[in-house]
PDB file of N, CA and C in Angstrom:
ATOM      1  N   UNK A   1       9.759 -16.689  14.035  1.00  0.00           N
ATOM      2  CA  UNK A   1       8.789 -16.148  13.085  1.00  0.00           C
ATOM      3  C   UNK A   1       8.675 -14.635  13.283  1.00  0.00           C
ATOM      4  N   UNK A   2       8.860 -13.942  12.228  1.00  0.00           N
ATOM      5  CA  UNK A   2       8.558 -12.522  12.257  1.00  0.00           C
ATOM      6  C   UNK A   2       7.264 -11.878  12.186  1.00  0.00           C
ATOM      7  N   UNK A   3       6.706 -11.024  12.736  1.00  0.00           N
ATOM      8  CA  UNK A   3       5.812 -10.268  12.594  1.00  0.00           C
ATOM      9  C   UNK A   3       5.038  -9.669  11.440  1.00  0.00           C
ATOM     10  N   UNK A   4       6.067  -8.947  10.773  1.00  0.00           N
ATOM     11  CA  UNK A   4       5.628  -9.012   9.392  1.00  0.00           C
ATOM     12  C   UNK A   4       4.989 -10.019   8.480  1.00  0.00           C
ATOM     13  N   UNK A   5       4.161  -9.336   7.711  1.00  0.00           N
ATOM     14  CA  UNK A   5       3.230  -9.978   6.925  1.00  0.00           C
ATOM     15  C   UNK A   5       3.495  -9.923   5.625  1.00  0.00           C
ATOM     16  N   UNK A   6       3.631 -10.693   4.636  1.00  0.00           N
ATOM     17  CA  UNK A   6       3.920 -10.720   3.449  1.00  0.00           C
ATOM     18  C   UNK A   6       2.673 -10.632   2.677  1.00  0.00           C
ATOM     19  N   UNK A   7       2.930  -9.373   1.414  1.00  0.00           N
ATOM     20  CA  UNK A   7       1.598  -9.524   0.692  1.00  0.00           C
ATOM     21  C   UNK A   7       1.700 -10.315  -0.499  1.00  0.00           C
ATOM     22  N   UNK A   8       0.729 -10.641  -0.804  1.00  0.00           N
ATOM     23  CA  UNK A   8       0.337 -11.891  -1.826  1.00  0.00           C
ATOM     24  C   UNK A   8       0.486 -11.000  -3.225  1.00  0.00           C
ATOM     25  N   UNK A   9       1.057 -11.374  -4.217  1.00  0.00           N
ATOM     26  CA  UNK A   9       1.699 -10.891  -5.102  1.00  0.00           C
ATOM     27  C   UNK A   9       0.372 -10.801  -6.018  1.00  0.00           C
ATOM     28  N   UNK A  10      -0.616 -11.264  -5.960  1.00  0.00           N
ATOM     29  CA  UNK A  10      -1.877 -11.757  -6.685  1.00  0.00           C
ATOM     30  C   UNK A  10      -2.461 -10.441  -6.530  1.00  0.00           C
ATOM     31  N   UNK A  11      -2.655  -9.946  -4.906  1.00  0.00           N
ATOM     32  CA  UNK A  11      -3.528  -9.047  -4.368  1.00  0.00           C
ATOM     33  C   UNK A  11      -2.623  -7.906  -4.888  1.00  0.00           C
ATOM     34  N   UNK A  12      -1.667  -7.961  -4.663  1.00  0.00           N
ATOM     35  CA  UNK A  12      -0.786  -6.903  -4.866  1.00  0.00           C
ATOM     36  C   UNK A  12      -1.150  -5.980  -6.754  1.00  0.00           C
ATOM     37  N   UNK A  13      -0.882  -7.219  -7.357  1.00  0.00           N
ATOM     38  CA  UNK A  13      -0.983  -6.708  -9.014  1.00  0.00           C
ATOM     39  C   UNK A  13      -2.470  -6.392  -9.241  1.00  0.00           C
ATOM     40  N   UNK A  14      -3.420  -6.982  -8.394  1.00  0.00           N
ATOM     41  CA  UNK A  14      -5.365  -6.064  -8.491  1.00  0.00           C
ATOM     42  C   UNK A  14      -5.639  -5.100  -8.268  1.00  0.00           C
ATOM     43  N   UNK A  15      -4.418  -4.543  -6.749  1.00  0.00           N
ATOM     44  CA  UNK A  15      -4.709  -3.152  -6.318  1.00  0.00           C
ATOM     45  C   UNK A  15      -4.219  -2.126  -6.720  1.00  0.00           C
ATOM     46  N   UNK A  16      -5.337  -1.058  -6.998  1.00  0.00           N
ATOM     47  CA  UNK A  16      -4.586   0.671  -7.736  1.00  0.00           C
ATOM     48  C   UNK A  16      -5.155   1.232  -6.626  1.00  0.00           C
ATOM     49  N   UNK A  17      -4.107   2.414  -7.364  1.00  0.00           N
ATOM     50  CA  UNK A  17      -4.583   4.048  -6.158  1.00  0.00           C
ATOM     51  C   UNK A  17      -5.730   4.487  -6.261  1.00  0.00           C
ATOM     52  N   UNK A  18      -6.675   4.495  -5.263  1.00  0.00           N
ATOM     53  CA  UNK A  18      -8.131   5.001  -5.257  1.00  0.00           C
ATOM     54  C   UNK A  18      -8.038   6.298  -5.737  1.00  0.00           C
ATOM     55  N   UNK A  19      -6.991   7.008  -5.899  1.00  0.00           N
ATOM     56  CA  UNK A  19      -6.928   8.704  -6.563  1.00  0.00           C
ATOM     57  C   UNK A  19      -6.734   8.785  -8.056  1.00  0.00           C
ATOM     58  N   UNK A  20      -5.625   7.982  -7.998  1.00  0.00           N
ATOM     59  CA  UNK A  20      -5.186   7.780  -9.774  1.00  0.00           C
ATOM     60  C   UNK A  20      -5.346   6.900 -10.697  1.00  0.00           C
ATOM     61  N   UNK A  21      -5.730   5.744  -9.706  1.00  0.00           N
ATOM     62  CA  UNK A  21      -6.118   3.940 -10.770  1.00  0.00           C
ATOM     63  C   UNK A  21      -4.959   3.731 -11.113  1.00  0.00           C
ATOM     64  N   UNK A  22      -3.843   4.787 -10.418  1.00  0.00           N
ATOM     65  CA  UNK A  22      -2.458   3.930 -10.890  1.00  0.00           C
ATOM     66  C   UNK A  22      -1.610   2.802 -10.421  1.00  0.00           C
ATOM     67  N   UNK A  23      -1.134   2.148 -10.925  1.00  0.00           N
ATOM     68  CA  UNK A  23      -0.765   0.862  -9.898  1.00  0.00           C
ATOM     69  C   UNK A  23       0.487   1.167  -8.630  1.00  0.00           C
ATOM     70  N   UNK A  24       0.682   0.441  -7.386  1.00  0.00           N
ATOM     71  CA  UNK A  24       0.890   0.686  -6.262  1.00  0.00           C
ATOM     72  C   UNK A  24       2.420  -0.102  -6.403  1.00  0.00           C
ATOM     73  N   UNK A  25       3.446   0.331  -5.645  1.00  0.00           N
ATOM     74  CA  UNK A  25       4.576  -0.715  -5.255  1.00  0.00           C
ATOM     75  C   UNK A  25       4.952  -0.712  -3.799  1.00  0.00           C
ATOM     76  N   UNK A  26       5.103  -1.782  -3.188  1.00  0.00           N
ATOM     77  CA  UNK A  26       5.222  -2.746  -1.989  1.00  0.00           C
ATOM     78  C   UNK A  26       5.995  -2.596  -1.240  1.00  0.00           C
ATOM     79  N   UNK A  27       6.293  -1.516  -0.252  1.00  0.00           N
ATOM     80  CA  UNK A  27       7.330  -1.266   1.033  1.00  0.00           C
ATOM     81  C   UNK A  27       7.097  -2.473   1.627  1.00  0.00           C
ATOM     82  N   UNK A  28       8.158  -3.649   1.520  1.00  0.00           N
ATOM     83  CA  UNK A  28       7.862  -4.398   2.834  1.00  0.00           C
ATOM     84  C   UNK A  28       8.310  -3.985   3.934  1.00  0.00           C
ATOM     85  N   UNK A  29       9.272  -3.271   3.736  1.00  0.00           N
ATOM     86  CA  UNK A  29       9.861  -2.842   5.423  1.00  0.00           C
ATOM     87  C   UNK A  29       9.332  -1.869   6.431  1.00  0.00           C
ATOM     88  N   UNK A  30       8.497  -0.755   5.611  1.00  0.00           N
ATOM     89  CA  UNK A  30       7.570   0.318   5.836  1.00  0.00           C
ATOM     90  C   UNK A  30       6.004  -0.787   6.344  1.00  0.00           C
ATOM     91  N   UNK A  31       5.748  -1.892   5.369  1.00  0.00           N
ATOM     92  CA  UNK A  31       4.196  -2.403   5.201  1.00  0.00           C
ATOM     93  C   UNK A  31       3.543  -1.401   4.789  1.00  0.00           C
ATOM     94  N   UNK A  32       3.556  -0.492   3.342  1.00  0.00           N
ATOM     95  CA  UNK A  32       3.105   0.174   2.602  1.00  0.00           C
ATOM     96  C   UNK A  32       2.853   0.191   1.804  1.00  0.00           C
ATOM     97  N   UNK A  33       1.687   0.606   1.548  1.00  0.00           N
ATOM     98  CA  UNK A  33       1.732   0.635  -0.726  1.00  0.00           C
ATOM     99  C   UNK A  33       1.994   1.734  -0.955  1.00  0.00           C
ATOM    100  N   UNK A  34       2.703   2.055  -1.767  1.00  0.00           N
ATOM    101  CA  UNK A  34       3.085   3.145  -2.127  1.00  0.00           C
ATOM    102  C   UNK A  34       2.138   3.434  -3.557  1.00  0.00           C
ATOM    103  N   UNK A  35       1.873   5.320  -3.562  1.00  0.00           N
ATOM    104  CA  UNK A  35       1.612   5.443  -4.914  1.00  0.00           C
ATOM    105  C   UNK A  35       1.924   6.778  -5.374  1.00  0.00           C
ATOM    106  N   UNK A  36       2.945   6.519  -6.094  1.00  0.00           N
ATOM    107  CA  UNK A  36       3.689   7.652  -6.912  1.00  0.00           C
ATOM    108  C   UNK A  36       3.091   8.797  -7.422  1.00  0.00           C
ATOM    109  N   UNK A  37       2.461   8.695  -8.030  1.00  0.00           N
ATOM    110  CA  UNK A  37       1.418   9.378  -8.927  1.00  0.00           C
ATOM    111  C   UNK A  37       0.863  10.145  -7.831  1.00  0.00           C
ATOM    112  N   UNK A  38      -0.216   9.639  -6.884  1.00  0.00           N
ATOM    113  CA  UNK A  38      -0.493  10.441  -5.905  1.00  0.00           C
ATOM    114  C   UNK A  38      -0.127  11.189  -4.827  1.00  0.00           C
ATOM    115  N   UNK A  39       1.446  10.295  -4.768  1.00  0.00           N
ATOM    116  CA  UNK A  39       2.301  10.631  -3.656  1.00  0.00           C
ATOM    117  C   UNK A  39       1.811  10.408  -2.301  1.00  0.00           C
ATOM    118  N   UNK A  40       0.992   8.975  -1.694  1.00  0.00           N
ATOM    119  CA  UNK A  40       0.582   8.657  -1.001  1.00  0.00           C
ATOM    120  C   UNK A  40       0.927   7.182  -0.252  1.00  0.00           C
ATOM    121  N   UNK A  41       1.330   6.814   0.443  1.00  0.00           N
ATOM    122  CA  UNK A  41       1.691   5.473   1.232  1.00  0.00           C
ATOM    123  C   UNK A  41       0.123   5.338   2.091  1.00  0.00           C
ATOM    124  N   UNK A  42      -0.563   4.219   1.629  1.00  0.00           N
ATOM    125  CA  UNK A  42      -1.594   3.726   2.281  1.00  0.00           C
ATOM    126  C   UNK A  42      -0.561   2.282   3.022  1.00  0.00           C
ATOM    127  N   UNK A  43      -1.193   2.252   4.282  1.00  0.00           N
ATOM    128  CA  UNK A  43      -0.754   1.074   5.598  1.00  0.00           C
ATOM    129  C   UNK A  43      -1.263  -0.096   5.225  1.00  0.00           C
ATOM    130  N   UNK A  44      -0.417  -1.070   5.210  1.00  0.00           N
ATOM    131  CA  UNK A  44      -1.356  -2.294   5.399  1.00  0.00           C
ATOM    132  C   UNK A  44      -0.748  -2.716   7.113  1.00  0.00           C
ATOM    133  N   UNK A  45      -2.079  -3.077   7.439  1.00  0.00           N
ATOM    134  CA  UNK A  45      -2.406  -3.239   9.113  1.00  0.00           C
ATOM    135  C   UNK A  45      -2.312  -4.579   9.150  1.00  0.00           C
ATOM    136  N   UNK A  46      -2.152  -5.775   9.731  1.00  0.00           N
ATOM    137  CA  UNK A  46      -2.833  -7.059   9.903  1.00  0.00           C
ATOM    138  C   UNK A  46      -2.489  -7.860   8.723  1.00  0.00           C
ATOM    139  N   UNK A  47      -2.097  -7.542   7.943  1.00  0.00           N
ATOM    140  CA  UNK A  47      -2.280  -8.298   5.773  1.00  0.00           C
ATOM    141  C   UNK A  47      -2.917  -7.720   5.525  1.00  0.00           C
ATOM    142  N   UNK A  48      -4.050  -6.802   5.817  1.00  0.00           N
ATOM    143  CA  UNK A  48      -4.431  -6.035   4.799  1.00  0.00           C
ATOM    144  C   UNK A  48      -4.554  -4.543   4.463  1.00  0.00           C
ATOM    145  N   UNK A  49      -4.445  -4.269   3.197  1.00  0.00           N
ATOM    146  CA  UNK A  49      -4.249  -2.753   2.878  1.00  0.00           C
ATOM    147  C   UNK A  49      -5.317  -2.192   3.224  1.00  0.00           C
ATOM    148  N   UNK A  50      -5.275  -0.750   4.009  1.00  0.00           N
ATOM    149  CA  UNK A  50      -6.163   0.043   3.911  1.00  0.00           C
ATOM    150  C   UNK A  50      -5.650   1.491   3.254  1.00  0.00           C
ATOM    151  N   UNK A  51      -7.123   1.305   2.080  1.00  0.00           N
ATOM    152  CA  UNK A  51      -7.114   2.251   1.031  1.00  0.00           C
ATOM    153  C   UNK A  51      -7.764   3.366   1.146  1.00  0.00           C
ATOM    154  N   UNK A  52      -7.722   4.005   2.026  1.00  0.00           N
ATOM    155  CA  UNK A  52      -8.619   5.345   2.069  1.00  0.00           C
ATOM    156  C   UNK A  52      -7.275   6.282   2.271  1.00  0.00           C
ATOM    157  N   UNK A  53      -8.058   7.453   1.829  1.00  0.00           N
ATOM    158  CA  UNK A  53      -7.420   8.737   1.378  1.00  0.00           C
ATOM    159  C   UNK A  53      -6.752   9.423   2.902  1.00  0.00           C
ATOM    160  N   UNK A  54      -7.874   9.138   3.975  1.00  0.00           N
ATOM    161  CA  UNK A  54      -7.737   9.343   5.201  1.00  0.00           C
ATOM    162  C   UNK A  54      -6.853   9.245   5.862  1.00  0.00           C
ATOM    163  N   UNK A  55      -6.686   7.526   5.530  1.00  0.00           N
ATOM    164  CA  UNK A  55      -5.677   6.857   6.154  1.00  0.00           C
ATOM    165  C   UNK A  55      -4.188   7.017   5.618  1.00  0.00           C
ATOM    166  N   UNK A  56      -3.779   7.463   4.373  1.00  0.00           N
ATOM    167  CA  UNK A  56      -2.392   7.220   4.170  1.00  0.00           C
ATOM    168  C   UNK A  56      -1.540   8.037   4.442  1.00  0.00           C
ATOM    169  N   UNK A  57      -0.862   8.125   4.462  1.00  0.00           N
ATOM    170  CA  UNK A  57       0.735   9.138   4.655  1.00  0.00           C
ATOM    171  C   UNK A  57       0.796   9.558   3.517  1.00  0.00           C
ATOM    172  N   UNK A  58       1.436  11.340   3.613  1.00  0.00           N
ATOM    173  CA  UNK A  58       1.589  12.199   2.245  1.00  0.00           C
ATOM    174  C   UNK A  58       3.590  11.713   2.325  1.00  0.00           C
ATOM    175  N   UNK A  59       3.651  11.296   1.143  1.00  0.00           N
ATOM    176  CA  UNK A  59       4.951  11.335   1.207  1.00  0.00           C
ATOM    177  C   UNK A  59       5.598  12.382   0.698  1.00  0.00           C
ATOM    178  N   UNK A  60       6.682  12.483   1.134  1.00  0.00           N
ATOM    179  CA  UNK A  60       7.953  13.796   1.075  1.00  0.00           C
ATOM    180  C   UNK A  60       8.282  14.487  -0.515  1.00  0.00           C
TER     181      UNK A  60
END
């Protein structure tokens, strides 16, 4: 059994970018949401995403 956590495709299509309300796509290999628009990778820790501005990575 692997470590990784798979996100639920349900949760996945509810959650937007707290910056843009734009919708997010799913690094599984990272465990990231990515969001384009903002240019931000928020972590999901444990299964779940954490969405703060704080917390994400500025991507490149």
């Amino acid at each position: 059994m692997t470590d990784e956590i798979r996100m639920d495709r349900r949760m996945l299509e509810a959650l937007v970018c707290p910056l843009t309300q734009t919708t997010l796509s799913y690094d599984a290999e990272a465990q990231e949401l990515i969001s384009r628009a903002a240019r931000l990778a928020f972590p999901i820790r444990g299964g779940i995403p954490i969405m703060l501005v704080d917390e994400a990575r500025e991507l490149d």
